[in-house]
PDB file of N, CA and C in Angstrom:
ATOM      1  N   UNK A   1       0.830  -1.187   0.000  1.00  0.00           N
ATOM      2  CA  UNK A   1       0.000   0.000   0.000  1.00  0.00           C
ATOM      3  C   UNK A   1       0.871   1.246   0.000  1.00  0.00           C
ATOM      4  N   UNK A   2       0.193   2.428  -1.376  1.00  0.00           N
ATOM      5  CA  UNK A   2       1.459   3.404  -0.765  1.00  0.00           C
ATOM      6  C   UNK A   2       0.847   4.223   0.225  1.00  0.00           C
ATOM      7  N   UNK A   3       1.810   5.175   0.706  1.00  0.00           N
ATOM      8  CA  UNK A   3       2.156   6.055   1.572  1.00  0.00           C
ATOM      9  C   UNK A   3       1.400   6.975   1.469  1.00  0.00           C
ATOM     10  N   UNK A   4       1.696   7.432  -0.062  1.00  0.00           N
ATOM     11  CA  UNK A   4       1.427   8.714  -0.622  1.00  0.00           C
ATOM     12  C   UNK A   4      -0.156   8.380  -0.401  1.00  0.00           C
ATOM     13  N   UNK A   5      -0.463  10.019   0.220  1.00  0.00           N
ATOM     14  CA  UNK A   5      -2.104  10.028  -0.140  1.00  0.00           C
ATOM     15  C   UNK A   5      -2.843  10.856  -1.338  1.00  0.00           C
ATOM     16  N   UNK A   6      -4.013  10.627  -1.999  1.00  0.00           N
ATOM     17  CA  UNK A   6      -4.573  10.557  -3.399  1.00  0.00           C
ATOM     18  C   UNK A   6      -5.060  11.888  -3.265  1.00  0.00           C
ATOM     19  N   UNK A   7      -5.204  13.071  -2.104  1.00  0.00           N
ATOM     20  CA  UNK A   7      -5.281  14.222  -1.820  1.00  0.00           C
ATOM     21  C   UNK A   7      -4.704  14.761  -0.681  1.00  0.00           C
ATOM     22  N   UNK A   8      -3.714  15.530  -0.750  1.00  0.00           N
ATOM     23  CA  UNK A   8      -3.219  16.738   0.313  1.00  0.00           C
ATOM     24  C   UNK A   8      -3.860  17.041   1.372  1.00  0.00           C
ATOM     25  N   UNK A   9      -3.371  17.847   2.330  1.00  0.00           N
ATOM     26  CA  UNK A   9      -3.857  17.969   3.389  1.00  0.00           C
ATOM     27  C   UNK A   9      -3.477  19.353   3.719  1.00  0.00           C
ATOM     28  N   UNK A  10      -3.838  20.393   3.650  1.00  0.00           N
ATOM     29  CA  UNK A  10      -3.293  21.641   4.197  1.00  0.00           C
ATOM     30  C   UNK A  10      -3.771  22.213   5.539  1.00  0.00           C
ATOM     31  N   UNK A  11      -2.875  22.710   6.146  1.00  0.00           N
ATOM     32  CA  UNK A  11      -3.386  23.232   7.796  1.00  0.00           C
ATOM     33  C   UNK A  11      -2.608  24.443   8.782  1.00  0.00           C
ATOM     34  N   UNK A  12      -3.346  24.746   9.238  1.00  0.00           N
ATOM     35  CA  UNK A  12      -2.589  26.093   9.826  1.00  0.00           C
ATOM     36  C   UNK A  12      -1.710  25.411  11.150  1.00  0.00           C
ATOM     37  N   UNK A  13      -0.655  25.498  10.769  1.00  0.00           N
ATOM     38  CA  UNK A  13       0.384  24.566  12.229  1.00  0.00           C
ATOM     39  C   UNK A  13       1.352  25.624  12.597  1.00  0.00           C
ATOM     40  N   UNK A  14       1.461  26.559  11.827  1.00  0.00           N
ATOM     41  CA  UNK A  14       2.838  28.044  12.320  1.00  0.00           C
ATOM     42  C   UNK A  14       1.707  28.798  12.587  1.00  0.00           C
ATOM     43  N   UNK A  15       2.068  30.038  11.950  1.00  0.00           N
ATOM     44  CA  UNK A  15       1.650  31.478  11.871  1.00  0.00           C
ATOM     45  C   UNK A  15       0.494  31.531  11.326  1.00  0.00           C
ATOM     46  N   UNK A  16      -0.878  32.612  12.127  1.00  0.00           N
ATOM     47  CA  UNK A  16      -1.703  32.874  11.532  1.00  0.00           C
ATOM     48  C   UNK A  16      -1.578  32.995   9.729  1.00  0.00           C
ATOM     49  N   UNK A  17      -2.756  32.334   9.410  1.00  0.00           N
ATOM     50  CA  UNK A  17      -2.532  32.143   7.466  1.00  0.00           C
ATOM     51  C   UNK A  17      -1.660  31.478   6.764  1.00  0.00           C
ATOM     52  N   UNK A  18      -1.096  31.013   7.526  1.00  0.00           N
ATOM     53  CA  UNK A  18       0.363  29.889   6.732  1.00  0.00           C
ATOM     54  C   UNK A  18      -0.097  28.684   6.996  1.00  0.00           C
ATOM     55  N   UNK A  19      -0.537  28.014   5.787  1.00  0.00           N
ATOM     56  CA  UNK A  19      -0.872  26.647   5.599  1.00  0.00           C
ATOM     57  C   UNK A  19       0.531  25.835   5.431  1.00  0.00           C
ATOM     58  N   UNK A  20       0.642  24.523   6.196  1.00  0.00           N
ATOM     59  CA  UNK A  20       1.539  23.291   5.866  1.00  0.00           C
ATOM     60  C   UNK A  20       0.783  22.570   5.151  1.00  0.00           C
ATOM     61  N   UNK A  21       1.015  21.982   3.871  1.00  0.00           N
ATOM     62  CA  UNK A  21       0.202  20.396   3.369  1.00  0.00           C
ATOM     63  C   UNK A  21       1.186  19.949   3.287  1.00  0.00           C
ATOM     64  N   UNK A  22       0.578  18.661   3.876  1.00  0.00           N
ATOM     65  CA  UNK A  22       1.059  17.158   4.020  1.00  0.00           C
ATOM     66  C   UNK A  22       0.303  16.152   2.971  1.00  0.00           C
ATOM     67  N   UNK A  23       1.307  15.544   2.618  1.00  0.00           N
ATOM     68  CA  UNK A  23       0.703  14.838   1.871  1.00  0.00           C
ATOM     69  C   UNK A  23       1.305  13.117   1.844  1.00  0.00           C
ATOM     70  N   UNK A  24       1.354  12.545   2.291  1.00  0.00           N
ATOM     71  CA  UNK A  24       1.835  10.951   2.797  1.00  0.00           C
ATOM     72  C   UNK A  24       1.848  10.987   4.006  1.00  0.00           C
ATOM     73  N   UNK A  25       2.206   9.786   4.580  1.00  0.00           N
ATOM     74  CA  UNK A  25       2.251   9.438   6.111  1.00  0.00           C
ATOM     75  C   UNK A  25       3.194   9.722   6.570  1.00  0.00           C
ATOM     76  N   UNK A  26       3.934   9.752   6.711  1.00  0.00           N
ATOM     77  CA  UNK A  26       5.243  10.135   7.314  1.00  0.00           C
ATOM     78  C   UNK A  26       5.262  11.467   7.518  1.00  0.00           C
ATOM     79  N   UNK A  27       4.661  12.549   6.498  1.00  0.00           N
ATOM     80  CA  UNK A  27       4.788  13.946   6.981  1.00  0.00           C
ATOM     81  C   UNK A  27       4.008  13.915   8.041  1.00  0.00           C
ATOM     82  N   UNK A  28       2.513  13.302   7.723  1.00  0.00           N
ATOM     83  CA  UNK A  28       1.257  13.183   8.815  1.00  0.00           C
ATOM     84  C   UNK A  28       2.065  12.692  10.295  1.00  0.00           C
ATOM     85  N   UNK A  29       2.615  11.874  10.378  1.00  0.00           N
ATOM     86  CA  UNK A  29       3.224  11.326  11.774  1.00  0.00           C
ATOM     87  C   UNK A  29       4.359  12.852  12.132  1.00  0.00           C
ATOM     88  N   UNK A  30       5.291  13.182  11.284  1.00  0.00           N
ATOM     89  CA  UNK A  30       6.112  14.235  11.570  1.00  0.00           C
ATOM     90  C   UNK A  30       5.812  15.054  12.393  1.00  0.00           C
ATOM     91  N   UNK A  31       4.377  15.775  11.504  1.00  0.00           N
ATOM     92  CA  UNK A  31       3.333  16.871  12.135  1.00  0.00           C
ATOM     93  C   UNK A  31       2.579  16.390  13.389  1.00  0.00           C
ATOM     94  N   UNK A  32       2.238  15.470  13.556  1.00  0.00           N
ATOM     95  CA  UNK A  32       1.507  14.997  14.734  1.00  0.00           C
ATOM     96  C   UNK A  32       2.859  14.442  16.102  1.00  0.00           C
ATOM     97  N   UNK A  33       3.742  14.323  15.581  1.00  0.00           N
ATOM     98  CA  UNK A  33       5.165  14.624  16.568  1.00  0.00           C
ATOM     99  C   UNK A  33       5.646  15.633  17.022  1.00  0.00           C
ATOM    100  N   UNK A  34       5.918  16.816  15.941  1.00  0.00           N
ATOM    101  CA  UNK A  34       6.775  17.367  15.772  1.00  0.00           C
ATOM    102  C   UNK A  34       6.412  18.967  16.202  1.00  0.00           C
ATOM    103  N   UNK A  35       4.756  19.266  15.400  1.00  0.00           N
ATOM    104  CA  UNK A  35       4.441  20.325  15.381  1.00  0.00           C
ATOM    105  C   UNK A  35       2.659  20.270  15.973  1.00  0.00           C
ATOM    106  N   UNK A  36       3.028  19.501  16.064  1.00  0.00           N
ATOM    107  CA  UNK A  36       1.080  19.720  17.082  1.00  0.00           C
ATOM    108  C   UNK A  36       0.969  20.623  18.080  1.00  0.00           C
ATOM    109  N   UNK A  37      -0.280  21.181  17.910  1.00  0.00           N
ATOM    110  CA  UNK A  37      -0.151  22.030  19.278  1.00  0.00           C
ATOM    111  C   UNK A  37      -0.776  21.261  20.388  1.00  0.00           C
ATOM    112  N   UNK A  38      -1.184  20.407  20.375  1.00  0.00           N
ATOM    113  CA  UNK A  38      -2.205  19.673  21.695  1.00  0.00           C
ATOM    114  C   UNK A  38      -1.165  18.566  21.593  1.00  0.00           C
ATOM    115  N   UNK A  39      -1.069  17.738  23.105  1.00  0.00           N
ATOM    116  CA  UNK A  39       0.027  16.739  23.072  1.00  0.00           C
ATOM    117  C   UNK A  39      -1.042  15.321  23.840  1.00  0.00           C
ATOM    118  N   UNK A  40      -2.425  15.583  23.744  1.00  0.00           N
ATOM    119  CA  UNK A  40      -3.272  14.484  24.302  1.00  0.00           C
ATOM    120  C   UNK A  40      -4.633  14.994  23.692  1.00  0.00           C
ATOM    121  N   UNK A  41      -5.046  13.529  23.231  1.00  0.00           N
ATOM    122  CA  UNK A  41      -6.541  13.933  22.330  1.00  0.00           C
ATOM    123  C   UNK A  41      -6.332  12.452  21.786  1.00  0.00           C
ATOM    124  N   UNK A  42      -8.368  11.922  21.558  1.00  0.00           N
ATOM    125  CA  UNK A  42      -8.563  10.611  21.463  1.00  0.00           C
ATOM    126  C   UNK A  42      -8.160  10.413  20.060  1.00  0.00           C
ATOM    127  N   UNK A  43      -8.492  11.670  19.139  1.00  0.00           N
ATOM    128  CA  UNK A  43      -8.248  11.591  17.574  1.00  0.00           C
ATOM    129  C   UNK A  43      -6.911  11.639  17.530  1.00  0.00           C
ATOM    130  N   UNK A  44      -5.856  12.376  18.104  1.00  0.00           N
ATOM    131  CA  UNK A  44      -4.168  12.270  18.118  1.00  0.00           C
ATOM    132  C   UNK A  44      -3.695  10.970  18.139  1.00  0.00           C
ATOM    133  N   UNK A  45      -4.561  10.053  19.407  1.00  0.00           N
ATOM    134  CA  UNK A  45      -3.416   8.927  19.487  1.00  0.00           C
ATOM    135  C   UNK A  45      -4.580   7.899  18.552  1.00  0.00           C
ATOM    136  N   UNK A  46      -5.720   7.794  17.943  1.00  0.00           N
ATOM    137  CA  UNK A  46      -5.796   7.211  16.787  1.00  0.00           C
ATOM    138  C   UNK A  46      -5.592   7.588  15.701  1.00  0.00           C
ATOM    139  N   UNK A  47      -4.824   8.645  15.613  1.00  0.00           N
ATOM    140  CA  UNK A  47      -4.182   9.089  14.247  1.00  0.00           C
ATOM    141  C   UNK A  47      -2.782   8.570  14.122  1.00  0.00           C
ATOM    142  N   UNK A  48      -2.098   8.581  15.530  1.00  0.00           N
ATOM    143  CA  UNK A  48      -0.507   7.877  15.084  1.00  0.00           C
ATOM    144  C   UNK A  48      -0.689   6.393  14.984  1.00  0.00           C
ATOM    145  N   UNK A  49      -1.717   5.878  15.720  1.00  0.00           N
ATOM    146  CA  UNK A  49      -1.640   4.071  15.871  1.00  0.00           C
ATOM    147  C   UNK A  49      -2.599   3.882  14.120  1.00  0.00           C
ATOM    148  N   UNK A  50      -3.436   4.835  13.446  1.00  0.00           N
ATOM    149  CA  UNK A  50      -3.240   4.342  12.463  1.00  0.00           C
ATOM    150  C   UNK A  50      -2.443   4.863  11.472  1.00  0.00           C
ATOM    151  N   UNK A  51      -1.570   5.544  11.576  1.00  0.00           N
ATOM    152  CA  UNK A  51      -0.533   6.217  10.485  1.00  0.00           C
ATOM    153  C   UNK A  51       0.541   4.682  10.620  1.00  0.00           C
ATOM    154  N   UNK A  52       0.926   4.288  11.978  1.00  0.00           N
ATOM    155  CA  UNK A  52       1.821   3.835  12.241  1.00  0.00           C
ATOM    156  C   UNK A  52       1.516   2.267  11.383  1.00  0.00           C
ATOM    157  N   UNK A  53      -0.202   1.798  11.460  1.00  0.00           N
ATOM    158  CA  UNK A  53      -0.205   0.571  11.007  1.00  0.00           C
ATOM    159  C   UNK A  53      -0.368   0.942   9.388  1.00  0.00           C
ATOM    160  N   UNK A  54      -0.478   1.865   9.183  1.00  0.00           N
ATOM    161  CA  UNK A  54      -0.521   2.744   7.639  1.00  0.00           C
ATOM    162  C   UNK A  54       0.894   1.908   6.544  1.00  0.00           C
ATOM    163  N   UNK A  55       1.672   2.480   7.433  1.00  0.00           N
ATOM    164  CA  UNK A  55       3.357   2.182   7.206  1.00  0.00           C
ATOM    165  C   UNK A  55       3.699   1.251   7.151  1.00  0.00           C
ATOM    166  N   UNK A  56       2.914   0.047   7.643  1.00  0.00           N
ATOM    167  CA  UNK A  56       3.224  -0.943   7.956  1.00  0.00           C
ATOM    168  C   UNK A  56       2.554  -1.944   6.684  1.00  0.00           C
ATOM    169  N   UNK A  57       1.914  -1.263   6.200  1.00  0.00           N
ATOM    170  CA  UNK A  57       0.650  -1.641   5.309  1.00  0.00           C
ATOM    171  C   UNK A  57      -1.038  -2.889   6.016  1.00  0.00           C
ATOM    172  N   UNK A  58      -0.391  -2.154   7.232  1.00  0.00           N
ATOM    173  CA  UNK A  58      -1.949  -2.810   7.479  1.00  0.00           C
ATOM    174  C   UNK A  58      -3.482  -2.288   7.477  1.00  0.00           C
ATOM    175  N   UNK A  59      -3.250  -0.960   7.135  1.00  0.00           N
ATOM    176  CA  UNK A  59      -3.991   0.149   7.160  1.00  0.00           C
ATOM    177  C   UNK A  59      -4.230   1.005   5.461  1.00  0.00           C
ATOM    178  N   UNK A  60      -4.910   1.413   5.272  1.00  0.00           N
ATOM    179  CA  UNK A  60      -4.756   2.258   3.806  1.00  0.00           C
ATOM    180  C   UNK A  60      -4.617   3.464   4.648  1.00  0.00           C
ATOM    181  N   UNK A  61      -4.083   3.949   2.894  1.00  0.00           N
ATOM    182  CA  UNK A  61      -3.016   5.590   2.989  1.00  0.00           C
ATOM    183  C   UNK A  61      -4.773   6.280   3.724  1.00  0.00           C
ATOM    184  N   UNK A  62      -5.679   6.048   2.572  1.00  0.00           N
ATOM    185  CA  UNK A  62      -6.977   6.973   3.340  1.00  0.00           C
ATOM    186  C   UNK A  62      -7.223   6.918   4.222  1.00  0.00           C
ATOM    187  N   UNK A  63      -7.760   5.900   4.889  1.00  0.00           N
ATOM    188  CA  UNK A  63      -7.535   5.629   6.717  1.00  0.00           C
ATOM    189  C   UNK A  63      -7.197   6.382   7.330  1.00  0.00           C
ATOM    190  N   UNK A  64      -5.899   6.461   7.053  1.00  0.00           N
ATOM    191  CA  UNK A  64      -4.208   7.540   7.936  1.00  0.00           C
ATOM    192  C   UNK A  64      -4.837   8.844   7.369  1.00  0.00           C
ATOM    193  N   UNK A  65      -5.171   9.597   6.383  1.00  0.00           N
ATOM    194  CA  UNK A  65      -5.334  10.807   5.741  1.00  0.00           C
ATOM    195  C   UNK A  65      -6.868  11.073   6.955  1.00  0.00           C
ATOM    196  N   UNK A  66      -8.030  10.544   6.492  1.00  0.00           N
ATOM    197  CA  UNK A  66      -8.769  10.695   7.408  1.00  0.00           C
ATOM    198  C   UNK A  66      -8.822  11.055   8.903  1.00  0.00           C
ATOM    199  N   UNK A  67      -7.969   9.670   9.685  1.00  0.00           N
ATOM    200  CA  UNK A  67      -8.031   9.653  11.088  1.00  0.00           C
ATOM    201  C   UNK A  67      -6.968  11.473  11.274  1.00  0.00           C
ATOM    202  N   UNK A  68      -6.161  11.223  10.656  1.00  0.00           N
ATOM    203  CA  UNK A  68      -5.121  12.643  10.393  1.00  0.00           C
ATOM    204  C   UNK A  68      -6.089  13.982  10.743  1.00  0.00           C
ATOM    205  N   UNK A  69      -7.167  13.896   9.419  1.00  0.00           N
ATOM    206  CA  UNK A  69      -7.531  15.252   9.465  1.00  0.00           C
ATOM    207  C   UNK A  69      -9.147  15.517  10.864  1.00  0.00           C
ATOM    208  N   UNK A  70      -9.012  14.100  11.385  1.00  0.00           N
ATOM    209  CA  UNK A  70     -10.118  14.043  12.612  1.00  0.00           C
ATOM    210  C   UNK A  70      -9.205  15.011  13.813  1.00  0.00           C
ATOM    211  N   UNK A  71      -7.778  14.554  13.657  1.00  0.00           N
ATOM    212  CA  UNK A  71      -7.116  15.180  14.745  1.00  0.00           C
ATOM    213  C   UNK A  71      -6.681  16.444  14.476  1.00  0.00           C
ATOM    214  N   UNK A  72      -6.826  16.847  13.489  1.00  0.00           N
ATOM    215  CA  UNK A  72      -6.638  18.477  13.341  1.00  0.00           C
ATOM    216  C   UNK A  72      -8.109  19.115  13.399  1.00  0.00           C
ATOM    217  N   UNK A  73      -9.345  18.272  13.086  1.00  0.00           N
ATOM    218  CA  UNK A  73     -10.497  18.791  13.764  1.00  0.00           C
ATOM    219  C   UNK A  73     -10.071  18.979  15.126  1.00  0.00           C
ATOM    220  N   UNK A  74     -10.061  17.925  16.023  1.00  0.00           N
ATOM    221  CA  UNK A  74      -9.909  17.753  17.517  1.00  0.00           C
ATOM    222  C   UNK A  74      -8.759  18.890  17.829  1.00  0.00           C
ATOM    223  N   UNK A  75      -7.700  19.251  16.774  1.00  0.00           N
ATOM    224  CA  UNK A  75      -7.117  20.335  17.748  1.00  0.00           C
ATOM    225  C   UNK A  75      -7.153  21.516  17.493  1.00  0.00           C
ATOM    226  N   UNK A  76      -8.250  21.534  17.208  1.00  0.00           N
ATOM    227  CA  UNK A  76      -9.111  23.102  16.201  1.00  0.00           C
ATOM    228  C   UNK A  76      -8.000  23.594  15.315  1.00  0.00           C
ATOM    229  N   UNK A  77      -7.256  23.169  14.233  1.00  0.00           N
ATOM    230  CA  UNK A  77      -6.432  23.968  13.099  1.00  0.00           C
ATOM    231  C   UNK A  77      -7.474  23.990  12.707  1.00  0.00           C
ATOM    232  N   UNK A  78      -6.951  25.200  11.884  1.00  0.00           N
ATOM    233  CA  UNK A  78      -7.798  25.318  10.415  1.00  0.00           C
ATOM    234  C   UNK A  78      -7.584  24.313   9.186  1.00  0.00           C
ATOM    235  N   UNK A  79      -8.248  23.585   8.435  1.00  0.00           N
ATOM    236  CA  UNK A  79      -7.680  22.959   6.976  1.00  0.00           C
ATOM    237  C   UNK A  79      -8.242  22.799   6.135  1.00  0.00           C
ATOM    238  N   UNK A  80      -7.688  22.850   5.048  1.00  0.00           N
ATOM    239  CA  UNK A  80      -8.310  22.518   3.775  1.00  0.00           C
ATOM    240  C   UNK A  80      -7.763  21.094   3.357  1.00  0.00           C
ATOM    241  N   UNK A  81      -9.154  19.984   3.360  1.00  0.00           N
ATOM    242  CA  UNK A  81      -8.616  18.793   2.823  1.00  0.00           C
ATOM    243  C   UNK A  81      -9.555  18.682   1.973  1.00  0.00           C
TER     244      UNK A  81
END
């Protein structure tokens, strides 16, 4: 299964109006590591346990893109998916 997902993901993670898109899993896990602003939320940790089985290919890329953009609902960004 690939990685890559079949639509982008854009989201406000810096500065007011500055969109990041992500677009595969690995950025999705990056951002949910790296640059999240909330560090606990039910959609966060089912977004890495399915990014993680994503990678693994036990999961589809959409799955991971989905559960992804549940947790940027849950941590109120803004996005365009």
């Amino acid at each position: 299964m690939s990685n890559d997902w079949n639509k982008p993901v854009s989201l406000a993670l810096g500065d007011p109006g500055t969109f990041t898109t992500i677009r595969n899993n690995q950025e999705a896990s990056w951002a949910l590591i790296e640059d999240w602003p909330v560090e606990e939320g039910k959609a966060l940790d089912q977004a890495l346990q399915t990014l993680e089985a994503a990678m693994k290919g036990k999961k589809s890329a959409e799955a991971a893109r989905l559960s992804f953009i549940a947790a940027a609902h849950e941590a109120g960004l803004d996005i365009k998916a």
